[in-house]
N, C-alpha and C. Protein backbone atom coordinates (compact mmCIF):
# COMPACT_ATOMS: atom_id res chain seq x y z
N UNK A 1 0.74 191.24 26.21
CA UNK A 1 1.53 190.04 26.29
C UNK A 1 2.97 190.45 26.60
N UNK A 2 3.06 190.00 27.54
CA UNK A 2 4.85 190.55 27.87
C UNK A 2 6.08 189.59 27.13
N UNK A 3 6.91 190.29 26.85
CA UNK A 3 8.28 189.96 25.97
C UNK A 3 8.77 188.58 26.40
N UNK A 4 8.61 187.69 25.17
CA UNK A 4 8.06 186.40 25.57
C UNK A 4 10.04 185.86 24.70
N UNK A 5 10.97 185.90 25.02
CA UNK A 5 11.90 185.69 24.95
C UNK A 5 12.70 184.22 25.08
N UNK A 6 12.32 183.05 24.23
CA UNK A 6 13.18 181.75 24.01
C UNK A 6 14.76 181.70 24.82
N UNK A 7 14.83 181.12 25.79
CA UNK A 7 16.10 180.79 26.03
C UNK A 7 16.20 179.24 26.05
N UNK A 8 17.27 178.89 25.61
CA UNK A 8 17.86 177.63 25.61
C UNK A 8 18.33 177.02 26.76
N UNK A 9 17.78 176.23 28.17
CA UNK A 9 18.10 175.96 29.06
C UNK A 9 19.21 174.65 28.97
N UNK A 10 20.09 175.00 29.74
CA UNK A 10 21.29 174.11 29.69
C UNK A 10 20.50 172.25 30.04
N UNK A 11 20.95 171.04 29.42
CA UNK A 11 20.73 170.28 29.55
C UNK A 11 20.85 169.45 31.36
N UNK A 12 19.94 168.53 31.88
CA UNK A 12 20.33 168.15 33.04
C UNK A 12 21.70 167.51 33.41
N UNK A 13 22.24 167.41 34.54
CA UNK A 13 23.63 167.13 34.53
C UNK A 13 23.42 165.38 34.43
N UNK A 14 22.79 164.39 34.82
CA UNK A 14 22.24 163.86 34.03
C UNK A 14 22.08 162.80 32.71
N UNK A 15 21.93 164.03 32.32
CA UNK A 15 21.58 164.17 30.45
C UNK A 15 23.33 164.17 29.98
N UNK A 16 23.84 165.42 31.00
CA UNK A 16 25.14 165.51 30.30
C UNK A 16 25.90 164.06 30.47
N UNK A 17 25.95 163.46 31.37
CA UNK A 17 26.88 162.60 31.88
C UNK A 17 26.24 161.17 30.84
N UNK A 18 24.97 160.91 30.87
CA UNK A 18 24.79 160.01 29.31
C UNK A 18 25.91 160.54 28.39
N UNK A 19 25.48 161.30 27.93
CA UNK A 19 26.38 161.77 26.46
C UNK A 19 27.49 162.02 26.17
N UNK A 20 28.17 162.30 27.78
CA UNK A 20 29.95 161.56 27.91
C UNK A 20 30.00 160.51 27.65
N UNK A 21 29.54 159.62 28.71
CA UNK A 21 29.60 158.06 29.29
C UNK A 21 29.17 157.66 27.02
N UNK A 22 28.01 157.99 26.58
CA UNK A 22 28.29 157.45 25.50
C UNK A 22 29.45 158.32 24.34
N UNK A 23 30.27 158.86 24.46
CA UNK A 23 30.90 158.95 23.77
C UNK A 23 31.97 158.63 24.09
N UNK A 24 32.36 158.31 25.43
CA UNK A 24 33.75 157.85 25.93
C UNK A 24 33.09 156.08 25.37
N UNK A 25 32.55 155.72 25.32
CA UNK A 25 32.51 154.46 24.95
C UNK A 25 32.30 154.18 23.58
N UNK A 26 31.63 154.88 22.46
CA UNK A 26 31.96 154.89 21.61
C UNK A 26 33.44 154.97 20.76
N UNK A 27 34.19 155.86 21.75
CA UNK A 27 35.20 156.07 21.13
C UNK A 27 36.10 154.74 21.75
N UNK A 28 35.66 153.89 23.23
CA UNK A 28 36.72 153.21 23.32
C UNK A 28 36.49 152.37 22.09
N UNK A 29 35.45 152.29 21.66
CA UNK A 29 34.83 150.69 21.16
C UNK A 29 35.47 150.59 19.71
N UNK A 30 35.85 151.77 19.13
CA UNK A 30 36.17 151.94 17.59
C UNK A 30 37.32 151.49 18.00
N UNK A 31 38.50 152.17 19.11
CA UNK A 31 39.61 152.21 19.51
C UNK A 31 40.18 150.38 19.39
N UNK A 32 39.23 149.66 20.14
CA UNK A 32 39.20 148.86 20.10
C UNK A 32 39.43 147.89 19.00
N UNK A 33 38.07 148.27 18.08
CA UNK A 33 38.21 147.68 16.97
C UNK A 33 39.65 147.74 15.97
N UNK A 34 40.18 149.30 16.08
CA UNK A 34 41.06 149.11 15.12
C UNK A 34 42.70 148.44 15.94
N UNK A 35 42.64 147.93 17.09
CA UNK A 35 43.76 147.20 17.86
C UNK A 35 43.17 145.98 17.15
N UNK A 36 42.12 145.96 17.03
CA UNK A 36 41.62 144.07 16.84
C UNK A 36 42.02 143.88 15.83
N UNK A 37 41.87 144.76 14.71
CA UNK A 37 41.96 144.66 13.14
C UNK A 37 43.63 144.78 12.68
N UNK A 38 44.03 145.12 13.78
CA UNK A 38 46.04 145.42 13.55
C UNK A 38 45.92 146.71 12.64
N UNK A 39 45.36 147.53 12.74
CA UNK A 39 45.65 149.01 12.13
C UNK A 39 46.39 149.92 13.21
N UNK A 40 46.48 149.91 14.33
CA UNK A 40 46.88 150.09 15.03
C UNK A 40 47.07 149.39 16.21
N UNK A 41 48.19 149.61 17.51
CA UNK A 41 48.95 148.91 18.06
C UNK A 41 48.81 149.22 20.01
N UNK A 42 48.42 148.27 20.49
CA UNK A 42 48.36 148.50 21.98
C UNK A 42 49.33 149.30 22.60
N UNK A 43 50.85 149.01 22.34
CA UNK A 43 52.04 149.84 22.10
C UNK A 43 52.26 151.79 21.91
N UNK A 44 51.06 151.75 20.50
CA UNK A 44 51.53 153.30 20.55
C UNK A 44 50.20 153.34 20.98
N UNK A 45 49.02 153.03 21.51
CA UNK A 45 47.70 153.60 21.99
C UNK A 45 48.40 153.78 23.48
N UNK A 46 48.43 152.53 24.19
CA UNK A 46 49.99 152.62 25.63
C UNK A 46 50.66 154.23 25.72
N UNK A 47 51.57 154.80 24.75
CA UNK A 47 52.28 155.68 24.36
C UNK A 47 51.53 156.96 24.32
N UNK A 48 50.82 156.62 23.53
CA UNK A 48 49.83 158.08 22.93
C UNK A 48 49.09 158.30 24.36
N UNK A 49 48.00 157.82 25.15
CA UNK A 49 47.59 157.65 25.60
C UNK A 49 46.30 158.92 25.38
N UNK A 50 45.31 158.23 24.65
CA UNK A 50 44.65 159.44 24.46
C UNK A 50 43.41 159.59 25.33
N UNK A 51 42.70 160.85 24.99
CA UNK A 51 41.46 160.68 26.28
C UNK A 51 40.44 159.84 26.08
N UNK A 52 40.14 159.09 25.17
CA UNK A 52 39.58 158.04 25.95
C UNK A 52 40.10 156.88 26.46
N UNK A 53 41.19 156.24 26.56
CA UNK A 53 42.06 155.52 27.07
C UNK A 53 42.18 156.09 28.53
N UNK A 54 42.47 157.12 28.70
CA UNK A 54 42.79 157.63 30.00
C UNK A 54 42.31 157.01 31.12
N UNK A 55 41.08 156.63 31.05
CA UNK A 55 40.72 155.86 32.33
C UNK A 55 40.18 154.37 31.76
N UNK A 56 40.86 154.15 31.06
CA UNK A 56 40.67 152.56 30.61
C UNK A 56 41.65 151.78 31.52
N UNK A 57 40.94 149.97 32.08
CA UNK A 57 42.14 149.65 32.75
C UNK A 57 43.14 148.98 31.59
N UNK A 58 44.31 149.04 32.10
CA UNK A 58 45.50 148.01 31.20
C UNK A 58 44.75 146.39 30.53
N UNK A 59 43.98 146.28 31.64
CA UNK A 59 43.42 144.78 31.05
C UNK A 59 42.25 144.37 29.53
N UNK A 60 41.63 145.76 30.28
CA UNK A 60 40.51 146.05 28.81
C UNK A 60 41.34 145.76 27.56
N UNK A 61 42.16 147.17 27.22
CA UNK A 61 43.14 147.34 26.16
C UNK A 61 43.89 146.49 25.55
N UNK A 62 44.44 145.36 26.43
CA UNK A 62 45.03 144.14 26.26
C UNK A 62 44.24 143.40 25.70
N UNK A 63 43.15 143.25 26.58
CA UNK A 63 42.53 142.01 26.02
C UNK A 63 41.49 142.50 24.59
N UNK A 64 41.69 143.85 23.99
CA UNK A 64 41.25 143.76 23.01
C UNK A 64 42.25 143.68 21.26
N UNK A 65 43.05 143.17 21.99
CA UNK A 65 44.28 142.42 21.15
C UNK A 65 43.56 141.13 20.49
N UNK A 66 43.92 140.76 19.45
CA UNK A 66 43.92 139.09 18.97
C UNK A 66 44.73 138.02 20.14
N UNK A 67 44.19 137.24 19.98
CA UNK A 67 44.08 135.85 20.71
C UNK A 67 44.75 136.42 22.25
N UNK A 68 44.14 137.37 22.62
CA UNK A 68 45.00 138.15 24.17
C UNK A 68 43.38 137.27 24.98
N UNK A 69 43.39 136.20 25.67
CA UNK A 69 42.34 136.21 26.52
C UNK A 69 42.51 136.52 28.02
N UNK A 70 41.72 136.13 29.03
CA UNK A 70 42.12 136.78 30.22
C UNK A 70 42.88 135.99 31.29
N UNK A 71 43.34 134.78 30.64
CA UNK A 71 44.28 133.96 31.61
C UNK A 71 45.78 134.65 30.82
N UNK A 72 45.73 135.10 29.70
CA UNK A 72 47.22 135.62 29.30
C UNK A 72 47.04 136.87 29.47
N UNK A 73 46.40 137.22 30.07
CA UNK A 73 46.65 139.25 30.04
C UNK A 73 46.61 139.15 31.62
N UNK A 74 46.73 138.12 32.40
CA UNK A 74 46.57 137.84 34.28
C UNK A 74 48.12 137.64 34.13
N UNK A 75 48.29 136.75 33.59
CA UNK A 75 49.70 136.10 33.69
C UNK A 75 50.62 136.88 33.52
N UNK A 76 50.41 137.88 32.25
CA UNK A 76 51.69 138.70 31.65
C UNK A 76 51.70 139.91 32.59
N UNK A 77 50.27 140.74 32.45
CA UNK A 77 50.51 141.63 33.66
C UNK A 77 51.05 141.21 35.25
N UNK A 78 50.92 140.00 35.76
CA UNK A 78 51.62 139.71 37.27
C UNK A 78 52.95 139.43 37.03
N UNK A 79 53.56 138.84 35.84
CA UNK A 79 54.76 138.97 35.52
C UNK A 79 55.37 140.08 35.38
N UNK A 80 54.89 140.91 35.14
CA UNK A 80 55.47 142.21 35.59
C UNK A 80 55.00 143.47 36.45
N UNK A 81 54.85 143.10 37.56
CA UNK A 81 54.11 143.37 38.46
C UNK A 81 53.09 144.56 38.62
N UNK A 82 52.01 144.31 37.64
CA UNK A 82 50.77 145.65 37.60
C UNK A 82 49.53 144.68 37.85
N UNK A 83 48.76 145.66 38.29
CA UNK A 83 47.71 145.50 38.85
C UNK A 83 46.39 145.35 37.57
N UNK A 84 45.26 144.42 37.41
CA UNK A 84 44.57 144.19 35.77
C UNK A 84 43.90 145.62 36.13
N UNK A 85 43.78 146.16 36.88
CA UNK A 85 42.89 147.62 37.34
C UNK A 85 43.39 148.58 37.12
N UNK A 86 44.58 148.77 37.05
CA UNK A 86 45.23 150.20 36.90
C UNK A 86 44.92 151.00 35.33
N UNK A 87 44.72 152.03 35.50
CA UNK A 87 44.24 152.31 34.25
C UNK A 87 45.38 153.04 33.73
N UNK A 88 44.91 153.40 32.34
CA UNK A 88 46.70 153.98 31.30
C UNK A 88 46.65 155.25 31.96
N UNK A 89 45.63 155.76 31.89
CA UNK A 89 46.43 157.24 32.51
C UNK A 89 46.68 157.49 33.77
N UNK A 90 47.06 156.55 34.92
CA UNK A 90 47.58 156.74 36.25
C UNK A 90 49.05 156.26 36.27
N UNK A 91 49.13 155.95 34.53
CA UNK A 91 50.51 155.41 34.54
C UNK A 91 51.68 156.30 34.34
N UNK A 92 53.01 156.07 34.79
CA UNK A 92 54.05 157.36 34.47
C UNK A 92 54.55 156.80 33.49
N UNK A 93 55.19 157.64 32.74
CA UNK A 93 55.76 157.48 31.52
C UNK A 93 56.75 156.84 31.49
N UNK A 94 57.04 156.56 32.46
CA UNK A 94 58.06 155.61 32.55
C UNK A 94 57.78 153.96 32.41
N UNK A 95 56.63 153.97 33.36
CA UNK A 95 55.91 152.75 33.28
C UNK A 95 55.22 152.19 32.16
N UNK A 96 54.76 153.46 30.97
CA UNK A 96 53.79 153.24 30.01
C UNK A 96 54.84 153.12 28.84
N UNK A 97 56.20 153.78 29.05
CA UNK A 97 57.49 153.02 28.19
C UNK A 97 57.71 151.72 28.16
N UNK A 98 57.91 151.04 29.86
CA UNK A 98 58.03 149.54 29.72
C UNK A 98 57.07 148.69 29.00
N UNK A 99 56.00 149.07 29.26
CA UNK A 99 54.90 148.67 28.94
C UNK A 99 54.68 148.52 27.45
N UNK A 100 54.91 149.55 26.92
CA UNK A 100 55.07 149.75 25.66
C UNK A 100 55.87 148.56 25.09
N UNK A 101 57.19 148.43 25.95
CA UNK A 101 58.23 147.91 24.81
C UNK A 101 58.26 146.32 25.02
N UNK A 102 57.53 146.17 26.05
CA UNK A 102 57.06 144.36 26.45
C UNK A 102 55.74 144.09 25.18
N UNK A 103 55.18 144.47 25.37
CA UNK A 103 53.63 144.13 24.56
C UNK A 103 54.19 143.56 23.14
């Protein structure tokens, strides 16, 4: 019987990209929750900008504010001229300052 040696084959790419895709959404979804609950603030999540936010758009984030629905998160974002698509991390820090200090 020849040297019958267990290796652990790397998962399909796939497989991998489920288990991002669900953990980038898990984590937005808590993220979420605690903006909803006022434990934390659209403002310093804006600021912080962490990786799962990174490719969240501005509109998501907003609208997971209290009473933020999507005729006031259209309105406020064209009032200051951003796009509901742009996501936080294509933003410059300059922009994610204003942003910050309007909200």
């Amino acid at each position: 019987m020849p040297n019958a040696t267990a290796t652990v084959a790397p998962a399909p790419q796939h497989m991998q990209a489920l288990r991002r895709a669900n953990e980038v959404r898990l984590a937005r979804a808590e993220l979420k929750r605690r903006v909803a609950e006022g434990s934390t603030t659209v403002a310093v999540v804006i600021l912080a900008c962490p990786w799962e936010v990174a490719s969240m758009s501005i509109s998501e984030l907003l609208l997971s504010q209290r009473r933020w629905g999507s005729t006031r998160c259209s309105k406020f974002l064209a009032s200051i001229g951003m796009t509901e698509t742009k996501t936080v991390g294509s933003m410059t820090e300059r922009q994610r300052r204003a942003l910050a200090a309007m909200v």
